[in-house]
Protein backbone atom coordinates (compact mmCIF):
# COMPACT_ATOMS: atom_id res chain seq x y z
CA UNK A 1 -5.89 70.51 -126.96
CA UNK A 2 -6.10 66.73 -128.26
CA UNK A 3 -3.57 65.34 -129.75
CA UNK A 4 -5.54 64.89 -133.15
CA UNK A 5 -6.89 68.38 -132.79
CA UNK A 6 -3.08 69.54 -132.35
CA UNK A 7 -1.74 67.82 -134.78
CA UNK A 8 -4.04 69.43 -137.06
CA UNK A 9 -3.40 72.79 -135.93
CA UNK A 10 0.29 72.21 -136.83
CA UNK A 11 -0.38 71.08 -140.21
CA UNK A 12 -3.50 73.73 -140.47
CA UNK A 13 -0.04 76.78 -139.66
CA UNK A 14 2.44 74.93 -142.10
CA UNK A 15 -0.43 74.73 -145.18
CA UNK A 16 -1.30 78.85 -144.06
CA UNK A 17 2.51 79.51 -144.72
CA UNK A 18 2.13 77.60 -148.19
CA UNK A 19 -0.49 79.70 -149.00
CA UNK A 20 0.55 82.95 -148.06
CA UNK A 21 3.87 81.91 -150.51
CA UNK A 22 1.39 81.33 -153.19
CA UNK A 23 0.66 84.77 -152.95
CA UNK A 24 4.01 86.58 -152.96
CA UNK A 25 4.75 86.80 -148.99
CA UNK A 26 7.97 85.52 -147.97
CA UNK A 27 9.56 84.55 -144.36
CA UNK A 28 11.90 87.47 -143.88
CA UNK A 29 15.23 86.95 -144.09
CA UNK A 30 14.57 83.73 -146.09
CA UNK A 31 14.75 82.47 -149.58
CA UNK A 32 13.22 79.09 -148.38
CA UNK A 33 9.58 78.61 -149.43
CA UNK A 34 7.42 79.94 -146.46
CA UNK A 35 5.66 76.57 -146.33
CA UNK A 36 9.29 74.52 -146.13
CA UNK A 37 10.52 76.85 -143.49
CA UNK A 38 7.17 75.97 -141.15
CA UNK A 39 8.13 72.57 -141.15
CA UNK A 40 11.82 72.89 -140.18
CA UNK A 41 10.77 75.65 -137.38
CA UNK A 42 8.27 73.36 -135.82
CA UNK A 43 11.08 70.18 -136.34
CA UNK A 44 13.69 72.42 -134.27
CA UNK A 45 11.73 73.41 -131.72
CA UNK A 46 10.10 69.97 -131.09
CA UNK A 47 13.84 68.26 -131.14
CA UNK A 48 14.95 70.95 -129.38
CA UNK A 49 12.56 69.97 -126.31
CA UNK A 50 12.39 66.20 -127.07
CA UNK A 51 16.09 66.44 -126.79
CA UNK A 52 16.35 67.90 -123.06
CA UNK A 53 17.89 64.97 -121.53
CA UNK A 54 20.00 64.13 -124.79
CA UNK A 55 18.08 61.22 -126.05
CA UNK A 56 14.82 60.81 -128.13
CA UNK A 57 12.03 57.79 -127.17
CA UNK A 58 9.85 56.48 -130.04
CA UNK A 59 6.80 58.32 -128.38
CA UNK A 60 8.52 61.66 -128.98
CA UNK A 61 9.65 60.53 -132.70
CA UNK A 62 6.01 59.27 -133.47
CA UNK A 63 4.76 62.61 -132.04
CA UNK A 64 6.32 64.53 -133.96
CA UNK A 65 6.37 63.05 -137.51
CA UNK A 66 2.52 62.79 -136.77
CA UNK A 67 2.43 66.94 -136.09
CA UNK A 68 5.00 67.18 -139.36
CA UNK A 69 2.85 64.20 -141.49
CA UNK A 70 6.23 63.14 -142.26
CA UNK A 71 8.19 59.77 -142.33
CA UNK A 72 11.45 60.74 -140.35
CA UNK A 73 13.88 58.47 -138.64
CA UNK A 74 15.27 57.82 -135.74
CA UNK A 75 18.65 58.62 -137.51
CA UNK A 76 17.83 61.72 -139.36
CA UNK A 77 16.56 63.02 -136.39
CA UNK A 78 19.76 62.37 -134.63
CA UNK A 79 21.72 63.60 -137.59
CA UNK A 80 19.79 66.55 -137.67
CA UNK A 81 20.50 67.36 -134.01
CA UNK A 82 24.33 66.57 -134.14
CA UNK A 83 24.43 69.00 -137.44
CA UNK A 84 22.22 72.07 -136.09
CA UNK A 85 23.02 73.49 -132.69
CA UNK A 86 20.07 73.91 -130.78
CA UNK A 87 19.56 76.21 -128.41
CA UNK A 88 16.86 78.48 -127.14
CA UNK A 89 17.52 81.68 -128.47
CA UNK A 90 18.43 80.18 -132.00
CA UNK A 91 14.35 77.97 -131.43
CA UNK A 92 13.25 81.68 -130.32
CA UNK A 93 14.54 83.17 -133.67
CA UNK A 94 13.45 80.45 -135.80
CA UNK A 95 9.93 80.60 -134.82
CA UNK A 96 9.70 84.49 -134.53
CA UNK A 97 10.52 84.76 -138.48
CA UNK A 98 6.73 82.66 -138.60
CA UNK A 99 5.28 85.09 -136.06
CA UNK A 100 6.06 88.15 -138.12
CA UNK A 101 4.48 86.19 -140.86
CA UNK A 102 1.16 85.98 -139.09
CA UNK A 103 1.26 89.06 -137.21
CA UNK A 104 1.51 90.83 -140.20
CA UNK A 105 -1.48 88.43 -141.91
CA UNK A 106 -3.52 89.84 -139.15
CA UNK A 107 -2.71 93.24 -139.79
CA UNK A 108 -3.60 92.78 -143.67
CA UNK A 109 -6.68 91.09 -142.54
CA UNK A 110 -7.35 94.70 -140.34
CA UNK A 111 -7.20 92.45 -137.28
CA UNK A 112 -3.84 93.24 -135.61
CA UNK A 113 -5.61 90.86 -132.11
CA UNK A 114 -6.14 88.10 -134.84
CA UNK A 115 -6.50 84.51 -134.27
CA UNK A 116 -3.75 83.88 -136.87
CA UNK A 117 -0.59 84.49 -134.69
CA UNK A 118 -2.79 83.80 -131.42
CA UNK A 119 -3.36 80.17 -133.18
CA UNK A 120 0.58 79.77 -133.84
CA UNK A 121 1.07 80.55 -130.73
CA UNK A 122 -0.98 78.36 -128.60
CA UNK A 123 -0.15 75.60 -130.86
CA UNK A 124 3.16 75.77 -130.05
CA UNK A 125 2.70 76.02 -126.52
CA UNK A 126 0.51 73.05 -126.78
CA UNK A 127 3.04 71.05 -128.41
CA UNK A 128 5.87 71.63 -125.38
CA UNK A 129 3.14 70.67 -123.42
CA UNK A 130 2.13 67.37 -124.98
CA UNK A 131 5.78 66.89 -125.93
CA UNK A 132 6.52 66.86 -121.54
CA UNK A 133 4.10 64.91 -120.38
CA UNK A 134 6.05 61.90 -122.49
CA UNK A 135 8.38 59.83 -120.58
CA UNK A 136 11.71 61.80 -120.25
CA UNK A 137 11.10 64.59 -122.38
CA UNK A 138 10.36 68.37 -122.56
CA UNK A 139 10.73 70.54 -119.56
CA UNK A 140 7.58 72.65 -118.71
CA UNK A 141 9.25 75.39 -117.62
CA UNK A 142 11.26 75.76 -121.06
CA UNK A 143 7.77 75.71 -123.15
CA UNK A 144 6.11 78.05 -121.28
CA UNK A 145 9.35 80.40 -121.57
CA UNK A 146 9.47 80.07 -125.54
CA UNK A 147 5.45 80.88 -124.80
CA UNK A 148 5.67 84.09 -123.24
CA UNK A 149 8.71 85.25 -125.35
CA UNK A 150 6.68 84.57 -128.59
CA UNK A 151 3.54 86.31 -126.59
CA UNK A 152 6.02 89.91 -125.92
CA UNK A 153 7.77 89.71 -129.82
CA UNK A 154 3.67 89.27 -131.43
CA UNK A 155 2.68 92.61 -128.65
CA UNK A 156 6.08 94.17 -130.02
CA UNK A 157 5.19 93.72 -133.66
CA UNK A 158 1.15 94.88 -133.15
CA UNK A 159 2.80 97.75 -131.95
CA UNK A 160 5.39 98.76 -134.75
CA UNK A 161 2.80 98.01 -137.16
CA UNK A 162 0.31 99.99 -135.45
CA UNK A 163 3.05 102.81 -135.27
CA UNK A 164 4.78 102.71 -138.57
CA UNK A 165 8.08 101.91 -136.45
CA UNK A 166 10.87 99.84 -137.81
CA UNK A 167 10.13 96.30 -137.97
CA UNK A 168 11.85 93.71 -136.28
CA UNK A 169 14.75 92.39 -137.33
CA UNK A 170 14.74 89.31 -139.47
CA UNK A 171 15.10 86.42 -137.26
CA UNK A 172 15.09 83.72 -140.39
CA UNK A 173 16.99 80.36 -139.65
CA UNK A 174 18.73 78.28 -142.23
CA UNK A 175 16.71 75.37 -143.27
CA UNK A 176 19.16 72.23 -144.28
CA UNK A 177 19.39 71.02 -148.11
CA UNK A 178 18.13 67.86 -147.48
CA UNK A 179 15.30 69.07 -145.08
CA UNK A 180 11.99 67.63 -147.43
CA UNK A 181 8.47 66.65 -146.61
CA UNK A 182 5.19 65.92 -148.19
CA UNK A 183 2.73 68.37 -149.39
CA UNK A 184 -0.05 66.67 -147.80
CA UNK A 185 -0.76 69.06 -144.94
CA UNK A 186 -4.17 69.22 -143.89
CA UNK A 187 -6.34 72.42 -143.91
CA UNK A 188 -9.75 71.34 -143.73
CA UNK A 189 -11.38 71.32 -140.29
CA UNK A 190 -9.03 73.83 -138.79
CA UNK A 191 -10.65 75.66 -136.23
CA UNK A 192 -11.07 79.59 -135.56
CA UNK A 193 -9.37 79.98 -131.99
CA UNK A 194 -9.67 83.42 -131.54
CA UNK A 195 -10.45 84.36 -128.02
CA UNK A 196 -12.44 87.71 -127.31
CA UNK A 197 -11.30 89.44 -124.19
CA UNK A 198 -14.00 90.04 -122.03
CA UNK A 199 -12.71 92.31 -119.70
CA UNK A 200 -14.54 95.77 -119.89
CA UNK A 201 -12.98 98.71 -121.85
CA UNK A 202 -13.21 102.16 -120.91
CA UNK A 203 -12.06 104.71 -124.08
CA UNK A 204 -10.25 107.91 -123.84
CA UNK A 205 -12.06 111.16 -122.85
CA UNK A 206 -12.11 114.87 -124.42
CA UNK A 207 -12.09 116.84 -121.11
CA UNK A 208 -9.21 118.44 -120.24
CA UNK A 209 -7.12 117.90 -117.13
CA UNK A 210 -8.97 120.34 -114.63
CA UNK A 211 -12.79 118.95 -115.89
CA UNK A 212 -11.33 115.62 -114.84
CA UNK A 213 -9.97 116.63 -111.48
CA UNK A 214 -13.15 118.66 -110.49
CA UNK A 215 -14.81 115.29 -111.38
CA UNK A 216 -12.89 113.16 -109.23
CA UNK A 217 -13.30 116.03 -106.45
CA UNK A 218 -17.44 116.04 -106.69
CA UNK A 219 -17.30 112.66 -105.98
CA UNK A 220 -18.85 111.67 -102.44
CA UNK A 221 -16.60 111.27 -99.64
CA UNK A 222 -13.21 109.96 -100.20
CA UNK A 223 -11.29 112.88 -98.85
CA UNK A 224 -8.30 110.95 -97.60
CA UNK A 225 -8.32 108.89 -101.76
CA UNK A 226 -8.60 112.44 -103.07
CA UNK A 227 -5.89 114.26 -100.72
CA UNK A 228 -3.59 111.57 -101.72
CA UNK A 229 -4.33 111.65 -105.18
CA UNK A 230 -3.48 115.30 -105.86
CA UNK A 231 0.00 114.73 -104.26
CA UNK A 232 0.24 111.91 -106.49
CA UNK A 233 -1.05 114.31 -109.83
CA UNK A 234 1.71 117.24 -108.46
CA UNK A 235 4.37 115.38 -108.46
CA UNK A 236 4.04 114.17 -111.58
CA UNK A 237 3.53 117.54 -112.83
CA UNK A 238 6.37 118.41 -111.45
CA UNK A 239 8.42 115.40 -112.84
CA UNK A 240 7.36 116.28 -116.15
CA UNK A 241 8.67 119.97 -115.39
CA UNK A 242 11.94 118.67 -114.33
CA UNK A 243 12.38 116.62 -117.46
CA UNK A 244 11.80 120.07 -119.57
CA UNK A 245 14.46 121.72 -117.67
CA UNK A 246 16.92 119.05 -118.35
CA UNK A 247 17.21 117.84 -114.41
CA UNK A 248 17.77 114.64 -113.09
CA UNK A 249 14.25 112.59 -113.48
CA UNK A 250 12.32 112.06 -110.07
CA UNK A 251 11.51 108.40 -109.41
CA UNK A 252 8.27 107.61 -109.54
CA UNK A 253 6.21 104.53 -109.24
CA UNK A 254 2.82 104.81 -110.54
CA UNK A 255 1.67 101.14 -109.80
CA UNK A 256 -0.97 100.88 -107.34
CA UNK A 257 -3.15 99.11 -104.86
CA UNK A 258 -6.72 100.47 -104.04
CA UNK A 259 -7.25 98.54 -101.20
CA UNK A 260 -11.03 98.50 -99.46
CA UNK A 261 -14.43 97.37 -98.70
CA UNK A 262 -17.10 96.93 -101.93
CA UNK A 263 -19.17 99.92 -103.43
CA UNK A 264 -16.08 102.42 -101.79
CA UNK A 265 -15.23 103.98 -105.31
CA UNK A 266 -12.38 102.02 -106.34
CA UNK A 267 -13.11 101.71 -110.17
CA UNK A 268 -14.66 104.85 -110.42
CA UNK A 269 -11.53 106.46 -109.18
CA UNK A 270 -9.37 104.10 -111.58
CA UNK A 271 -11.62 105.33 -114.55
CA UNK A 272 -10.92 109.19 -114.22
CA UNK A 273 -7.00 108.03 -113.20
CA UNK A 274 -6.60 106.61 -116.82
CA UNK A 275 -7.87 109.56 -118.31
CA UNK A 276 -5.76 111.87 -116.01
CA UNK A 277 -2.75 109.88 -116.90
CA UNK A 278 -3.31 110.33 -120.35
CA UNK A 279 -4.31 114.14 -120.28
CA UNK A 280 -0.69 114.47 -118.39
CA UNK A 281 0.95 112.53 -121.15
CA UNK A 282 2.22 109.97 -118.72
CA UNK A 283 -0.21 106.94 -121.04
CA UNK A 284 -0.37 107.71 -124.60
CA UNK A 285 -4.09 106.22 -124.48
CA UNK A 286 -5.49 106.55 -121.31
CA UNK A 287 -8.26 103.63 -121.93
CA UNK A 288 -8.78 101.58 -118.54
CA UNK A 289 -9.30 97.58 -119.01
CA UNK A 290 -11.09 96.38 -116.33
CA UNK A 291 -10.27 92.40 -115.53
CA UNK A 292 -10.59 89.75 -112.93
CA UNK A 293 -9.20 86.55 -112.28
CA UNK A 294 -11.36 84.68 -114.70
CA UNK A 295 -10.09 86.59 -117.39
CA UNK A 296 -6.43 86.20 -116.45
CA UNK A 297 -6.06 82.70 -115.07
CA UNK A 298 -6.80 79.27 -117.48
CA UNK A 299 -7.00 75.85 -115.90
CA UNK A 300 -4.51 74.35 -118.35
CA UNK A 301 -0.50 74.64 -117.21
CA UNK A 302 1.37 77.21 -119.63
CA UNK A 303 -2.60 78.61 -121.36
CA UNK A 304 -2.46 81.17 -118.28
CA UNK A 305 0.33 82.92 -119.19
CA UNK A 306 -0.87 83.69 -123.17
CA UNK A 307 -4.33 84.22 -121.54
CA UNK A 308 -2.81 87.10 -119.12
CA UNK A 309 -0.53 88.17 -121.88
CA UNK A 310 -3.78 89.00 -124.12
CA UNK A 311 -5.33 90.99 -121.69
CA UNK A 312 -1.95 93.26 -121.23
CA UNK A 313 -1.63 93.57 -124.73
CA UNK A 314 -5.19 95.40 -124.60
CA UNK A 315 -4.30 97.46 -122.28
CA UNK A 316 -0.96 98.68 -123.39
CA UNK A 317 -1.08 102.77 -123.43
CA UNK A 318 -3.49 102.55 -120.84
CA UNK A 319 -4.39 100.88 -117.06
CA UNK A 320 -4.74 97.65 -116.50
CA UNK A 321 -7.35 97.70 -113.20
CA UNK A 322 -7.73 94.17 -111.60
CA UNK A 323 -10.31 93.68 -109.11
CA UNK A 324 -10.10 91.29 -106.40
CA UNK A 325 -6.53 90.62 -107.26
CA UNK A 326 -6.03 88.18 -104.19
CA UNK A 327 -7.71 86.00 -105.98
CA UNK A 328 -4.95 85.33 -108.28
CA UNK A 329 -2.31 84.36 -105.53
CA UNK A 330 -4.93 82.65 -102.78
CA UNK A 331 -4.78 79.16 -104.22
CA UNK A 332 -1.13 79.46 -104.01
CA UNK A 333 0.64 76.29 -103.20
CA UNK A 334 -1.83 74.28 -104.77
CA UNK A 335 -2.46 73.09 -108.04
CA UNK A 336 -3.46 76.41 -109.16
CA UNK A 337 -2.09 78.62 -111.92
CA UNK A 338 -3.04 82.11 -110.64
CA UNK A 339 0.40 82.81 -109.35
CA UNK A 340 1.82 82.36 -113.05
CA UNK A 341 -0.69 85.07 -114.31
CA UNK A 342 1.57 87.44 -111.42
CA UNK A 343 4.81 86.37 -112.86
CA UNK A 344 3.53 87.33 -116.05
CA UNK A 345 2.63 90.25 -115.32
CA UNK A 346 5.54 91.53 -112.99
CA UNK A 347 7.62 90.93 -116.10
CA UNK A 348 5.20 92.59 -118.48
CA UNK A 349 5.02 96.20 -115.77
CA UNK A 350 9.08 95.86 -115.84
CA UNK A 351 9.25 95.47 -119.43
CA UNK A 352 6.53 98.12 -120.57
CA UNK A 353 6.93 100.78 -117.27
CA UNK A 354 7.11 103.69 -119.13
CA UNK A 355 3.54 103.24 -121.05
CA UNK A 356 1.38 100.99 -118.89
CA UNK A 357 -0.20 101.17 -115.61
CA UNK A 358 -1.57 98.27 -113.34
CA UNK A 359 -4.02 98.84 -110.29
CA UNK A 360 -4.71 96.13 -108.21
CA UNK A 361 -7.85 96.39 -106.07
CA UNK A 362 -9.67 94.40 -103.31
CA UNK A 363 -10.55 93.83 -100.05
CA UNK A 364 -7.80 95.45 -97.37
CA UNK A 365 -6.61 92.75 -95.58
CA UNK A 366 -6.51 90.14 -98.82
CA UNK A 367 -4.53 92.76 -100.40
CA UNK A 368 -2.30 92.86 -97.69
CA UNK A 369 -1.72 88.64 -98.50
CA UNK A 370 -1.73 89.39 -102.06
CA UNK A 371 1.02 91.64 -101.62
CA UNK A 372 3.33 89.12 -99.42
CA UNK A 373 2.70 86.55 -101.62
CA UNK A 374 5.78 87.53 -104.31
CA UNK A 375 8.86 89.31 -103.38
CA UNK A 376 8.34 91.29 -106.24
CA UNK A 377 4.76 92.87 -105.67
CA UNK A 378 5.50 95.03 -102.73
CA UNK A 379 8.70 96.55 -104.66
CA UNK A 380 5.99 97.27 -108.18
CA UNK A 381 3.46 98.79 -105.96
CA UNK A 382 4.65 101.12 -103.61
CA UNK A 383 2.02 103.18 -103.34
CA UNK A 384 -1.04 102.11 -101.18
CA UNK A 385 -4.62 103.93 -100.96
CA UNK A 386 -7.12 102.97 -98.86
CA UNK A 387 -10.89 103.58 -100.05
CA UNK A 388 -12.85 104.01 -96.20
CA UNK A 389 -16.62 102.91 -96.27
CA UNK A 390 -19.31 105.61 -96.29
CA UNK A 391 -20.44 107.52 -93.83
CA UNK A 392 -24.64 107.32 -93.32
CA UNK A 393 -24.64 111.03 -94.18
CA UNK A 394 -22.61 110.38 -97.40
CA UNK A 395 -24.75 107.44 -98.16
CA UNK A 396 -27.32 109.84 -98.14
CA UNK A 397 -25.90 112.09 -100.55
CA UNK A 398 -25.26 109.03 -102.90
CA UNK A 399 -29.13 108.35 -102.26
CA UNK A 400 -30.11 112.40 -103.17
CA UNK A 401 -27.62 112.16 -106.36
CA UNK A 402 -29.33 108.54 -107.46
CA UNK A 403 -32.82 110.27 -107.12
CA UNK A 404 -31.89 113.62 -108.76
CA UNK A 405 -30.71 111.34 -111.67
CA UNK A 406 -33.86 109.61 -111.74
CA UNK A 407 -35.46 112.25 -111.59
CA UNK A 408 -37.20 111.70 -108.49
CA UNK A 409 -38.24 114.19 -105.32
CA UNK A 410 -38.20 112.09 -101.77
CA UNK A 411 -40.76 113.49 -99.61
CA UNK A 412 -38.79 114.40 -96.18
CA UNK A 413 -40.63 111.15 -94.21
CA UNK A 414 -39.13 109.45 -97.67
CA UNK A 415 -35.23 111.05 -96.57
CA UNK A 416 -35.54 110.22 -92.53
CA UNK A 417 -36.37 106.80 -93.19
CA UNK A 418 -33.71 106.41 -95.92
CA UNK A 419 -31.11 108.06 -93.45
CA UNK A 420 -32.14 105.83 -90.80
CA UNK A 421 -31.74 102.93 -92.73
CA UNK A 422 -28.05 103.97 -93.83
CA UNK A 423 -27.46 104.43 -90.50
CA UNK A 424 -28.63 100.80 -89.02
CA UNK A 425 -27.06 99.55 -92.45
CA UNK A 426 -23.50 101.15 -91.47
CA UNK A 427 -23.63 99.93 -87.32
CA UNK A 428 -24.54 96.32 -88.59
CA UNK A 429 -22.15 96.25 -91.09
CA UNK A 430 -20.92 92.75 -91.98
CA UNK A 431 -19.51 91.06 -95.52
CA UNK A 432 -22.66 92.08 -97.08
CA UNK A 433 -22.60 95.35 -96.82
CA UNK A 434 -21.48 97.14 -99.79
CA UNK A 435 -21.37 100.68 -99.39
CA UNK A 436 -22.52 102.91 -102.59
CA UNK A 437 -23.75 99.56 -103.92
CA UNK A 438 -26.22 99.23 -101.34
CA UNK A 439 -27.23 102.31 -101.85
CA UNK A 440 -28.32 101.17 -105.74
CA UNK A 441 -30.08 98.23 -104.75
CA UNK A 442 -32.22 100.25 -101.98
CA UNK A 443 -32.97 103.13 -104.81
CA UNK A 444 -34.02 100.32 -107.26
CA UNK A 445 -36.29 98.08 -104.02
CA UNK A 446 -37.79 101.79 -103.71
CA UNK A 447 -38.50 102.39 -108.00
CA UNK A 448 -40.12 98.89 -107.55
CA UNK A 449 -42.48 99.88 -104.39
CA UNK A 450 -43.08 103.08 -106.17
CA UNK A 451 -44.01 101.76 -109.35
CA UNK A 452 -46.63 98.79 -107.47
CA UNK A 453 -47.96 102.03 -105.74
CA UNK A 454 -48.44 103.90 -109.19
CA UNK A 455 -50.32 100.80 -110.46
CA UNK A 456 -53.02 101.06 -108.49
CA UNK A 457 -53.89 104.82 -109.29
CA UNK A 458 -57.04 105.14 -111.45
CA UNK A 459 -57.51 107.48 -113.78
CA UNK A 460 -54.14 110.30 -115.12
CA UNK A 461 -51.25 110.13 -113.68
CA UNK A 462 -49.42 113.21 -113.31
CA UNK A 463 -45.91 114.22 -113.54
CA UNK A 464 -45.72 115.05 -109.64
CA UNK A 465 -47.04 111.35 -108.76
CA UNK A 466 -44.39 110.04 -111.07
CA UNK A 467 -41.36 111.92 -109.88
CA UNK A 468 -42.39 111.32 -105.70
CA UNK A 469 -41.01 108.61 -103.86
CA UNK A 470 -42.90 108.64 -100.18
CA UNK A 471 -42.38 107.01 -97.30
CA UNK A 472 -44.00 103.59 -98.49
CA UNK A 473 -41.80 103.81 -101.02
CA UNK A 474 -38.98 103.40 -98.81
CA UNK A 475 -40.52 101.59 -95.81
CA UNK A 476 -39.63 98.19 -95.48
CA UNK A 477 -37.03 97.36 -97.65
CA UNK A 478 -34.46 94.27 -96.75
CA UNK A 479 -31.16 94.04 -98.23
CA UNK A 480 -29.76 90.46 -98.13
């Protein structure tokens, strides 16, 4: 964010607090006007970092009277500082009392993943950020904490809205007497930051426990997934009848890598997990977000954790599945942020254990580096299952179940030269080959042959013609 565009932002928050005064809302905890109290809470936090090696430059005092579009001294500043202890948690408190403000805008607004507190909070984190790359000021690692802490209170709040739960408690601060500023705050050309997530969202099912199970059991192949899965599904049966009884609660770690080749299941699997999980009452949900690195990991320093904190948040009550998770830690010891996204969300599975799930998927030996890259992943995810590739025979069933869907009837020249493709595809198999995905991309090379061979037919075409897929169909095909 420019400074110009920050500064803005500030103001844009400050003149939002003024407004939601002017219409009977309040800072809890507070008899200060709403848009007084934004100033002083920005004004503490800013000094508060500014103020990390004890002294203030003129950069930082310029900075922040242009954020505050006020006219404050070098000596009120100082006075200020020597009169108000400072610390984190009291900045934390101060700034939370504004967050409940907007949270609960949102909520009014029937957006409770609104850009109002999402704005707040980026600006914020924008402002430690500009505020330490000034000579001998704030500490990165101190703005991105105050980032992720007002990231978990805003999820917190969503969620006691959401579930008519007390609120949180007032965190209001005391704003000085002589604390005063102009009325001048900008609120034209504020701009709508709201961020969609883009990672795919799979809802909550109405079939019961045992339609699920038989569901993951018709699936082709994956004996060794589905052998370990039903241990995994017993025991938590069993947990759960344990915890009835009144005996001492089985530990259980429900965290989990699906480690294996592409096209081997591994979504699929997660999908009908989530739903399991919720059928069993272990996930009050049981929606699965599917993610990836892009939608986790931002190019800025302290925008990766908020970014990673938002997808979380969506998946709260559910199962967060993240494909090709070695992605996140394989530009470690570079300039790259993916290895903040993990921290985040180590802290996030610790903090909200008991109601959200995380599978990590990829490749098996990546996984394997993922893993060993934190001291803390191997200890979250203790429990390993390998997806094995196909088989050429259960390639072939894949093929049969594709066609049957498609409606279509290989001739049996059409099925020998299919299996004897799956079978040259599987002894030649290299980083290409993608299992059950190859087997979609040779159905859809063989709709396209059929159809060219359709097109030529003069005259009706039948029903028979449409629904046969012969050996020319199939012949030929190359899969790069």
């Amino acid at each position: 964010m420019k400074k110009t565009d920050l500064q803005t932002a500030v103001l844009y928050t400050c003149e939002l607090c003024h407004q939601y005064e002017k219409n009977g809302r309040t800072i809890g905890g507070s008899c200060i006007p709403a848009g007084r109290y934004a100033r002083f809470a920005y004004l503490k936090y800013m000094l508060f970092l500014a103020n990390s090696n004890n002294s203030l430059n003129m950069a930082e005092i310029n900075f922040i009277c242009g954020c505050l579009n006020m006219n404050l001294s070098a000596q009120y500043l100082n006075r200020f500082l020597s009169e108000n202890k400072i610390t984190q948690k009291s900045v934390c408190d101060t700034l939370a009392a504004m967050l409940e403000l907007f949270t609960d805008a949102d909520m009014l607004n029937g957006d409770p993943t609104g850009s109002i507190s999402l704005l707040f909070i980026e600006t914020i984190n924008s402002v430690g950020l500009m505020l330490s790359a000034m000579d001998g000021s704030a500490d990165v690692f101190q703005t991105t904490s105050i980032a992720q802490i007002m990231v978990r209170l805003r999820s917190d709040r969503i969620t006691a809205l959401k579930f008519w739960q007390s609120p949180l408690k007032n965190r209001a601060a005391r704003v000085p007497n002589d604390f005063t500023f102009s009325d001048t705050a900008a609120s034209d050309g504020a701009v709508d930051r709201k961020e969609e997530i883009t990672a795919e969202i799979t809802e909550d099912t109405t079939e019961t426990v045992e339609e699920l199970m038989e569901t993951l059991h018709s699936l082709t192949g994956l004996k060794r997934v589905k052998e370990e899965l039903d241990t995994l599904i017993n025991l938590i049966k069993i947990r759960k009848l344990r915890e009835e009884r009144g005996l001492p609660e089985l530990s259980l770690s429900l965290h989990m890598v699906f480690s294996g080749n592409p096209g081997t299941g591994k979504t699929t699997v997660a999908r009908l997990l989530a739903k399991i999980y919720s059928k069993l009452g272990i996930l009050h949900k049981g929606h699965l977000v599917e993610t990836d690195r892009a939608d986790l990991v931002s190019g800025y320093v302290g925008q990766t954790a908020i970014k990673t904190a938002k997808v979380i948040e969506a998946a709260m009550g559910g199962v967060l599945f993240i494909d090709e998770a070695y992605t996140l830690t394989s530009g470690a010891g570079s300039n790259d942020f993916g290895m903040e996204a993990v921290n985040t969300l180590l802290k996030e599975m610790e903090d909200h254990r008991d109601d959200f799930i995380v599978i990590v998927a990829g490749y098996p030996d990546e996984m394997e580096q993922f893993l060993e890259s934190n001291p803390g992943l191997h200890s979250r995810f203790r429990t390993k299952i390998l997806f094995e590739d196909y088989s050429p025979p259960e390639l072939m069933d894949i093929f049969k179940n594709m066609c049957k869907g498609y409606a279509l009837i290989p001739t049996k020249e059409a099925e020998l030269c299919a299996l004897r493709f799956f079978q040259k595809r599987c002894e030649d198999a290299d980083e290409n080959f993608a299992n059950a995905r190859d087997v979609r991309n040779f159905v859809d090379s063989a709709l396209s042959n059929q159809a060219n061979r359709i097109a030529k037919i003069s005259g009706e075409i039948s029903d028979e013609t449409l629904t046969s897929l012969e050996l020319s169909d199939v012949e030929n095909i190359i899969l790069n």
